[in-house]
C-alpha atoms as a PDB file:
ATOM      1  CA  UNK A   1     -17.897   3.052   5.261  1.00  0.00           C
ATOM      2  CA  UNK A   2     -19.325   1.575   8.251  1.00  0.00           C
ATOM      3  CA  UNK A   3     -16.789   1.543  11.887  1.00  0.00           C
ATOM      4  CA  UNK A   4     -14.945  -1.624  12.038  1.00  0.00           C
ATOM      5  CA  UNK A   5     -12.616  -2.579  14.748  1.00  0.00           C
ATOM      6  CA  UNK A   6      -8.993  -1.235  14.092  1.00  0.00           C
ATOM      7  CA  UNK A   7      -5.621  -1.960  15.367  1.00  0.00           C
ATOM      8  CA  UNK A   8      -3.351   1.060  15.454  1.00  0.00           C
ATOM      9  CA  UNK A   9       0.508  -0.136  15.304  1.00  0.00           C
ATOM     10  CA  UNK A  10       3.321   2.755  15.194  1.00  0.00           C
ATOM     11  CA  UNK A  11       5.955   1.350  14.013  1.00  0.00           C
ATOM     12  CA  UNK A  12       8.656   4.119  14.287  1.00  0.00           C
ATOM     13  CA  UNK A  13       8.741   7.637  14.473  1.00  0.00           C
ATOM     14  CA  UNK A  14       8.237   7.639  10.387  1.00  0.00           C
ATOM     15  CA  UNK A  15       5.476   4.392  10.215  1.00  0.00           C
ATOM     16  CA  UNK A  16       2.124   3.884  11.510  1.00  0.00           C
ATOM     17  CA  UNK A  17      -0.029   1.303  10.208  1.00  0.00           C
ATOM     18  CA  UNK A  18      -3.378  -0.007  11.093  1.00  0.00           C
ATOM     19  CA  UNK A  19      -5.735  -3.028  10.553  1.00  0.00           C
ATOM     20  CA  UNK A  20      -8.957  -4.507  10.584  1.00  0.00           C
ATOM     21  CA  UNK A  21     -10.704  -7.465   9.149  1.00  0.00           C
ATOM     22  CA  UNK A  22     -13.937  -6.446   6.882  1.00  0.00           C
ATOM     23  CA  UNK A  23     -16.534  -9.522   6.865  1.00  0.00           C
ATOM     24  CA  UNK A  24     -18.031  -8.199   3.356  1.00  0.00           C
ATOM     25  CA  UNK A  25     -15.093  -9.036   1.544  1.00  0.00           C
ATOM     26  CA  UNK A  26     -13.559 -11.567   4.297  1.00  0.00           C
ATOM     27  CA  UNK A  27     -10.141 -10.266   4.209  1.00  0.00           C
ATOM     28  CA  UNK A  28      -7.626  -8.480   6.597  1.00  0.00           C
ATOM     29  CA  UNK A  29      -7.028  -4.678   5.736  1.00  0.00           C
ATOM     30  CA  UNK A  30      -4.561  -2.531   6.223  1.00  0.00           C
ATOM     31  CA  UNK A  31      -2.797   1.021   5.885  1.00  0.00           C
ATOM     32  CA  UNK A  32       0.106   3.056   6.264  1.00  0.00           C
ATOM     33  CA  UNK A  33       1.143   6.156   6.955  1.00  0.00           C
ATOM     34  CA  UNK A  34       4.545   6.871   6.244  1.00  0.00           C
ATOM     35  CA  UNK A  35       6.888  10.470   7.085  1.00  0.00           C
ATOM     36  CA  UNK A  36       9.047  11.543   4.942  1.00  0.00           C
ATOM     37  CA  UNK A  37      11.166  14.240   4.770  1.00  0.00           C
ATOM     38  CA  UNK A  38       8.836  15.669   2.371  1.00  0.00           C
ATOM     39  CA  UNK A  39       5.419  15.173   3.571  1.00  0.00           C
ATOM     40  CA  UNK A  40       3.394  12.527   5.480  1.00  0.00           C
ATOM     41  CA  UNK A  41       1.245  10.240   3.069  1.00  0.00           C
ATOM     42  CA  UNK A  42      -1.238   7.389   3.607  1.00  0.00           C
ATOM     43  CA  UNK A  43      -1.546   4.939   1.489  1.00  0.00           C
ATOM     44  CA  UNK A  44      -4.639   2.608   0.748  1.00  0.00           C
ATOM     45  CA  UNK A  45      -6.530   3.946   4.157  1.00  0.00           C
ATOM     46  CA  UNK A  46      -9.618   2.460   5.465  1.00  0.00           C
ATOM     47  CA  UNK A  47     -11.759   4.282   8.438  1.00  0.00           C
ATOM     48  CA  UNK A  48     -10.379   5.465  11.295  1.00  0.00           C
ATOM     49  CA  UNK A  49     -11.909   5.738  14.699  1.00  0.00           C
ATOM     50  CA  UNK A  50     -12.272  10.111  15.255  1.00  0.00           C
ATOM     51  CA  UNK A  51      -9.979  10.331  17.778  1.00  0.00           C
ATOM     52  CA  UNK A  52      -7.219   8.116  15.605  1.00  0.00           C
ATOM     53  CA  UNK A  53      -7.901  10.687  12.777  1.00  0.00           C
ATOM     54  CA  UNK A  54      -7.459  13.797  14.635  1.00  0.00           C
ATOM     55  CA  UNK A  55      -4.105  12.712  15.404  1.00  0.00           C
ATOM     56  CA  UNK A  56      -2.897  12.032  11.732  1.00  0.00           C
ATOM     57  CA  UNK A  57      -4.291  15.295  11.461  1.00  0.00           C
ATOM     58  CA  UNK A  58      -1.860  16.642  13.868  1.00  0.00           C
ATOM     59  CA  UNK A  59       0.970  15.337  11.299  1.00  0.00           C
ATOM     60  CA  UNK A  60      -0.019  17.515   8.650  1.00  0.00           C
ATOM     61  CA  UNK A  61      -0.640  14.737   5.773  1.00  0.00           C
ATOM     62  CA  UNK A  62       0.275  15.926   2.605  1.00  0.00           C
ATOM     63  CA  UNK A  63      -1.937  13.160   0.454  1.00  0.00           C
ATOM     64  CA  UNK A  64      -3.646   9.814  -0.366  1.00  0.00           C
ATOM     65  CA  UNK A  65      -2.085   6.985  -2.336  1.00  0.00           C
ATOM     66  CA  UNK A  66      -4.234   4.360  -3.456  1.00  0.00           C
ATOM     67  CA  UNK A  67      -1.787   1.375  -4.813  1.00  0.00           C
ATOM     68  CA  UNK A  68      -4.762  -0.383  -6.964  1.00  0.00           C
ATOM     69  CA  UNK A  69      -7.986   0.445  -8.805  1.00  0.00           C
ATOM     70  CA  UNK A  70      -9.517  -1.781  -5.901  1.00  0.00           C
ATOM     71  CA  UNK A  71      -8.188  -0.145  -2.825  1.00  0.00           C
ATOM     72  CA  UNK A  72     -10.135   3.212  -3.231  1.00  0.00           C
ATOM     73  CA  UNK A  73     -11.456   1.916   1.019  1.00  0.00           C
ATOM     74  CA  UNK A  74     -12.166   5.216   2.922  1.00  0.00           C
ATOM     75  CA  UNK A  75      -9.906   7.470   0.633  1.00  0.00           C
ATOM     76  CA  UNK A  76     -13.288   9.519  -0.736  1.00  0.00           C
ATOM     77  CA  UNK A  77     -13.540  10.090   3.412  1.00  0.00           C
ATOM     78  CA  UNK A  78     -10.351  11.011   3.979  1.00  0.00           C
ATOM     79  CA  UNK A  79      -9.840  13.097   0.873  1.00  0.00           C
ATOM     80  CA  UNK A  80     -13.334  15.158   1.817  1.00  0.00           C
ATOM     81  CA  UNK A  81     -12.316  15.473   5.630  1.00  0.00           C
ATOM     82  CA  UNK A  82      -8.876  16.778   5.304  1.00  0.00           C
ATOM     83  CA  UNK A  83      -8.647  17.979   1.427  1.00  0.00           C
ATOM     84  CA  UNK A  84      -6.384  16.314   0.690  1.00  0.00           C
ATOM     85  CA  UNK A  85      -4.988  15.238  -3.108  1.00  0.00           C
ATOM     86  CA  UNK A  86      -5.616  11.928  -3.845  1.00  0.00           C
ATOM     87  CA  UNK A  87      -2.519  10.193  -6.114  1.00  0.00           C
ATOM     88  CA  UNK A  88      -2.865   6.650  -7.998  1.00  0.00           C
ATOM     89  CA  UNK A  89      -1.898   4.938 -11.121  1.00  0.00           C
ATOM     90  CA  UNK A  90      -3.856   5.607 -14.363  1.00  0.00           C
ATOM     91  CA  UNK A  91      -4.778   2.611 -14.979  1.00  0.00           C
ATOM     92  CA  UNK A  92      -6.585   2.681 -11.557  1.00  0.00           C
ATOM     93  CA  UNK A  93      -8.194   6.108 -11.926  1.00  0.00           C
ATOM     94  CA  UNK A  94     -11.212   4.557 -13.771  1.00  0.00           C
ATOM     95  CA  UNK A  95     -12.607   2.614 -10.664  1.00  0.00           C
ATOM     96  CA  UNK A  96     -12.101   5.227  -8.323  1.00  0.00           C
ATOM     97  CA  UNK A  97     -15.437   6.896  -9.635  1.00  0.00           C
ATOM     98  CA  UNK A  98     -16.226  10.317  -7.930  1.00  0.00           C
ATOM     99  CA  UNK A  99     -12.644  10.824  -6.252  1.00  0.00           C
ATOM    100  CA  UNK A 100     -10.413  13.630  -8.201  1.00  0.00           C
ATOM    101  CA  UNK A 101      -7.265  11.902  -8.565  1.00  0.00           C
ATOM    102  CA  UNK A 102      -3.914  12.760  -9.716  1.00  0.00           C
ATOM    103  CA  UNK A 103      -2.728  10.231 -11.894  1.00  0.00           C
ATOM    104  CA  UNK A 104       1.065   8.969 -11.503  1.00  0.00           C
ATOM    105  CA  UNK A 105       3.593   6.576 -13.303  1.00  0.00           C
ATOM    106  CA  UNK A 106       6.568   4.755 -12.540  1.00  0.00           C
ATOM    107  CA  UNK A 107       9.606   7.293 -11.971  1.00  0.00           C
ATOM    108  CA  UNK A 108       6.797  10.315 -10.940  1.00  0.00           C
ATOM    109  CA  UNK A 109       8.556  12.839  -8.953  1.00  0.00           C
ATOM    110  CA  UNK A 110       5.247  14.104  -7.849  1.00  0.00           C
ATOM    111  CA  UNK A 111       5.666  11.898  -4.521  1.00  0.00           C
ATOM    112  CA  UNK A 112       8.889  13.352  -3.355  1.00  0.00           C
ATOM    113  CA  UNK A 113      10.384  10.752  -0.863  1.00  0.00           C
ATOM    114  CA  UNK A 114       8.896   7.689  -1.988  1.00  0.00           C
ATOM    115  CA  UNK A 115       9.871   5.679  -5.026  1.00  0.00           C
ATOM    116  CA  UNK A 116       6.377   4.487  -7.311  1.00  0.00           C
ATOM    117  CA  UNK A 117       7.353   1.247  -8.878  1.00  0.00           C
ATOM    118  CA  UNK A 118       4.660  -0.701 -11.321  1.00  0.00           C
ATOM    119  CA  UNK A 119       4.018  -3.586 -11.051  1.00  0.00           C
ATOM    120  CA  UNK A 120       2.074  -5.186 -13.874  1.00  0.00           C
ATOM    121  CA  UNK A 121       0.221  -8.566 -14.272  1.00  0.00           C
ATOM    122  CA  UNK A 122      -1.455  -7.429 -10.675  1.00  0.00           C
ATOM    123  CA  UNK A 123      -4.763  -6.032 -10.306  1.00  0.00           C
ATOM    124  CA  UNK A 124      -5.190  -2.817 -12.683  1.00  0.00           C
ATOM    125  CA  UNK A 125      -3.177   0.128 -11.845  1.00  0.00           C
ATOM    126  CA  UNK A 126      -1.280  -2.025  -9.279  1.00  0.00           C
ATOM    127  CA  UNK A 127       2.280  -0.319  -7.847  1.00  0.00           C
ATOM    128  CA  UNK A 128       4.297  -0.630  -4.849  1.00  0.00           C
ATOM    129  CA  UNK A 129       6.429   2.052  -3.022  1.00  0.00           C
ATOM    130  CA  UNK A 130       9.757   2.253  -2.031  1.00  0.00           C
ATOM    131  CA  UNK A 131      11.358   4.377   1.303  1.00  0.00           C
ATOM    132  CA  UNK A 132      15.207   4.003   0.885  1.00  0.00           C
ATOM    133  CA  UNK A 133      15.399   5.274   4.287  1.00  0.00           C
ATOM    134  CA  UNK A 134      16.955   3.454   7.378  1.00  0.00           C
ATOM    135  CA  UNK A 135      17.521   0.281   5.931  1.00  0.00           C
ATOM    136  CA  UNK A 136      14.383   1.232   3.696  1.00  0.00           C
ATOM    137  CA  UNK A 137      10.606  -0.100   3.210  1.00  0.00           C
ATOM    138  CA  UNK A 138       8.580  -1.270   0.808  1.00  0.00           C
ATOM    139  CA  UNK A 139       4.869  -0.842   0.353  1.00  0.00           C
ATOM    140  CA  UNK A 140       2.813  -2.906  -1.148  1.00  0.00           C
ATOM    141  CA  UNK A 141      -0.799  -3.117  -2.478  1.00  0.00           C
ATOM    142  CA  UNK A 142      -1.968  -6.133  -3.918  1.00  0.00           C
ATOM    143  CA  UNK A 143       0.404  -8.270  -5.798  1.00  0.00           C
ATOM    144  CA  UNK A 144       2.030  -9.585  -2.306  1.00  0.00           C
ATOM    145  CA  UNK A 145       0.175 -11.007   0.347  1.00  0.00           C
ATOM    146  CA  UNK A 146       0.640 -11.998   3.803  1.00  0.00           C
ATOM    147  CA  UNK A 147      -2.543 -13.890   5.735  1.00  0.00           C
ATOM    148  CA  UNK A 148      -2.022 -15.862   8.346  1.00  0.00           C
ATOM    149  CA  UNK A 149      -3.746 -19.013   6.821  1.00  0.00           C
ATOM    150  CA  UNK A 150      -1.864 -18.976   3.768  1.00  0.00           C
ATOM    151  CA  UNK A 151       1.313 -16.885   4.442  1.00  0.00           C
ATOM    152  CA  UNK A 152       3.440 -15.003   2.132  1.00  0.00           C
ATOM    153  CA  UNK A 153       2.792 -15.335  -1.009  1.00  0.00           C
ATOM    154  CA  UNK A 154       1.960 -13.681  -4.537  1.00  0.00           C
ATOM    155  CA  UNK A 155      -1.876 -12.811  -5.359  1.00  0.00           C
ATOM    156  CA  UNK A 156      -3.913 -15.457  -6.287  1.00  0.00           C
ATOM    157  CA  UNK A 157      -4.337 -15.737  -9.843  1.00  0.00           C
ATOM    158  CA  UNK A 158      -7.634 -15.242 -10.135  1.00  0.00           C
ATOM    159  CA  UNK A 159      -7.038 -11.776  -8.863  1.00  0.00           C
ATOM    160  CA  UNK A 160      -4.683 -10.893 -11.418  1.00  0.00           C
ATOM    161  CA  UNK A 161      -4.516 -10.095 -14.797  1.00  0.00           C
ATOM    162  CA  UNK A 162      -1.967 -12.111 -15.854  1.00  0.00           C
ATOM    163  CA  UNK A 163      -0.206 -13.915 -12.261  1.00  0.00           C
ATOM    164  CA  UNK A 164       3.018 -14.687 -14.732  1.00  0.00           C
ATOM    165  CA  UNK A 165       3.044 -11.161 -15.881  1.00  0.00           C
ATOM    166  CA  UNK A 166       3.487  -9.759 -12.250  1.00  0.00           C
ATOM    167  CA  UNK A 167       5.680 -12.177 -10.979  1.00  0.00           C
ATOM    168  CA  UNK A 168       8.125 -11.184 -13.405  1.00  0.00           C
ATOM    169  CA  UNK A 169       7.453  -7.561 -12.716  1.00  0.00           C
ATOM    170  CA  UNK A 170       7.742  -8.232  -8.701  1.00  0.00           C
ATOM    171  CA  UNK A 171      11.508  -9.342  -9.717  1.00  0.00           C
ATOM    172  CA  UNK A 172      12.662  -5.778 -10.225  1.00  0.00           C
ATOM    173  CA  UNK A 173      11.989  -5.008  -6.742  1.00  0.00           C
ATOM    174  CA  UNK A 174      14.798  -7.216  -5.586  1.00  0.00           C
ATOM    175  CA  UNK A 175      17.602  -4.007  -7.452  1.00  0.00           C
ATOM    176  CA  UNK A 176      16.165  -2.218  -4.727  1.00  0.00           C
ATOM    177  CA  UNK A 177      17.280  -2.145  -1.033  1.00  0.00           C
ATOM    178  CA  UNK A 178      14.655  -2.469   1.300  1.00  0.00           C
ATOM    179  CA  UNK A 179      14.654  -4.780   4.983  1.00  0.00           C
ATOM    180  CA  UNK A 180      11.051  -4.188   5.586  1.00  0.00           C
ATOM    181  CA  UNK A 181       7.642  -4.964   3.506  1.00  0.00           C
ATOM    182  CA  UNK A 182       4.495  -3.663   4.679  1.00  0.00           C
ATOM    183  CA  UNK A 183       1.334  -4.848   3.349  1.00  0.00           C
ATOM    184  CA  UNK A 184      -2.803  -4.247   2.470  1.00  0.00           C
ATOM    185  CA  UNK A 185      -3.273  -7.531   3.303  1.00  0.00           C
ATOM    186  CA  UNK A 186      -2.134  -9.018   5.868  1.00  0.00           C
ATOM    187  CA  UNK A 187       1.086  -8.474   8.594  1.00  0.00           C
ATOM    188  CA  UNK A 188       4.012  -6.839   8.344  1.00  0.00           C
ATOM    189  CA  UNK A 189       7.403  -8.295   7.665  1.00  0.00           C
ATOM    190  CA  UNK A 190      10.040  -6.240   9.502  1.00  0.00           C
ATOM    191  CA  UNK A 191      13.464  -7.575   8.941  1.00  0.00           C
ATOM    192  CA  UNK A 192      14.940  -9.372   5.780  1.00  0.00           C
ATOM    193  CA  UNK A 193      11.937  -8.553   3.961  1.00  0.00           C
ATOM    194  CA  UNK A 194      14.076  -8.712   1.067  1.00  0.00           C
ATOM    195  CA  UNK A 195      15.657 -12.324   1.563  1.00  0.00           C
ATOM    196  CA  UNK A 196      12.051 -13.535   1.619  1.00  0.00           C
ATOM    197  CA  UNK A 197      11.129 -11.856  -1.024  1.00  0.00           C
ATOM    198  CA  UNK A 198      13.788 -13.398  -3.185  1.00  0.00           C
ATOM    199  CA  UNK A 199      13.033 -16.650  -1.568  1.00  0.00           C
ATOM    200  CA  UNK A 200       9.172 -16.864  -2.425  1.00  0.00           C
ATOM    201  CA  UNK A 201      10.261 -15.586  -6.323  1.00  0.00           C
ATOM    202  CA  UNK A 202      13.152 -18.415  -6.432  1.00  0.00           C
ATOM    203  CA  UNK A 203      10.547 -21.324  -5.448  1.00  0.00           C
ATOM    204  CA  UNK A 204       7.946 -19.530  -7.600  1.00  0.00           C
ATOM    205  CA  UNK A 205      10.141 -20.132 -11.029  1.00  0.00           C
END
């Protein structure tokens, strides 16, 4: 993957995420890392300048989690670099050609710390993750968006497999607790994430 511009944001001592906009596909990236007290994981990356790398490195990362069949991004890189397991949905698995992955399911304990939750309708293979911690945090891949232009919102339709499908799966995520939403498209939201989140379902019905 060619170097695009990135913006590095650390959150907290447990989040780092950063950004960039990629003209080929004319959208806003981004990724996460996330600590817990498990492992460090990072979830849908794209490139990193060297020097940003090294110090992820220096956090011992413990794997890759690609949240849709379309979000494989840099992960090949990163998995080569730093051999490092690569975990995603099964349905996803078949358009992440050449990467060994590890395929997971809703209620896998195979990602101690975080919570995989599916959420069908989406793109293939499309799940978000939860971090009950501190007033936890939920990760998302594609079925929630966040642009600037447009705002927050679900994926378009003609993104999705079925857009009524997923909305009705996105409702399960309000049983869960969560005050922040983090995105791979577009900003963060980091307080009342879940208020909004049962707002934009509410007007969607």
């Amino acid at each position: 993957m060619r170097s695009l511009h990135v913006d590095i944001h650390e959150l907290d001592h447990r989040y780092v995420i950063w950004q960039t906009y990629d003209p080929t596909v004319k959208a806003d990236l981004s990724s996460t890392a996330v600590n817990t007290d498990r492992g460090r994981y990072i979830i849908d990356p794209v490139s990193l300048p060297p020097n940003a790398v090294q110090a992820l490195v220096g956090t011992a990362i413990t794997a890759i989690i690609v949240t849709n069949e379309n979000h494989a991004r840099a992960t090949a890189e990163f998995s080569e670099k730093l051999s490092l397991p690569v975990f995603a949905h099964f349905r996803a698995e078949p358009a992440l050609a050449g990467i060994s992955v590890t395929p997971i399911t809703e209620g896998t304990s195979a990602i101690p710390g975080l919570e995989v939750i599916e959420l069908s309708g989406g793109a293939r293979g499309e799940i978000a993750l939860h971090d009950r911690t501190e007033g936890g945090t939920l990760v998302i891949g594609d079925a929630l968006i966040n642009f600037g232009s447009t705002g927050f919102g679900l994926l378009p339709a003609k993104y999705c497999e079925d857009q009524k499908r997923l909305r009705k799966s996105l409702h399960k995520l309000l049983q869960l607790e969560f005050g922040r939403m983090l995105f791979a498209h577009g900003a963060p939201i980091l307080s009342n994430a879940r208020a909004r989140l049962a707002e934009l379902l509410d007007g969607e019905t």
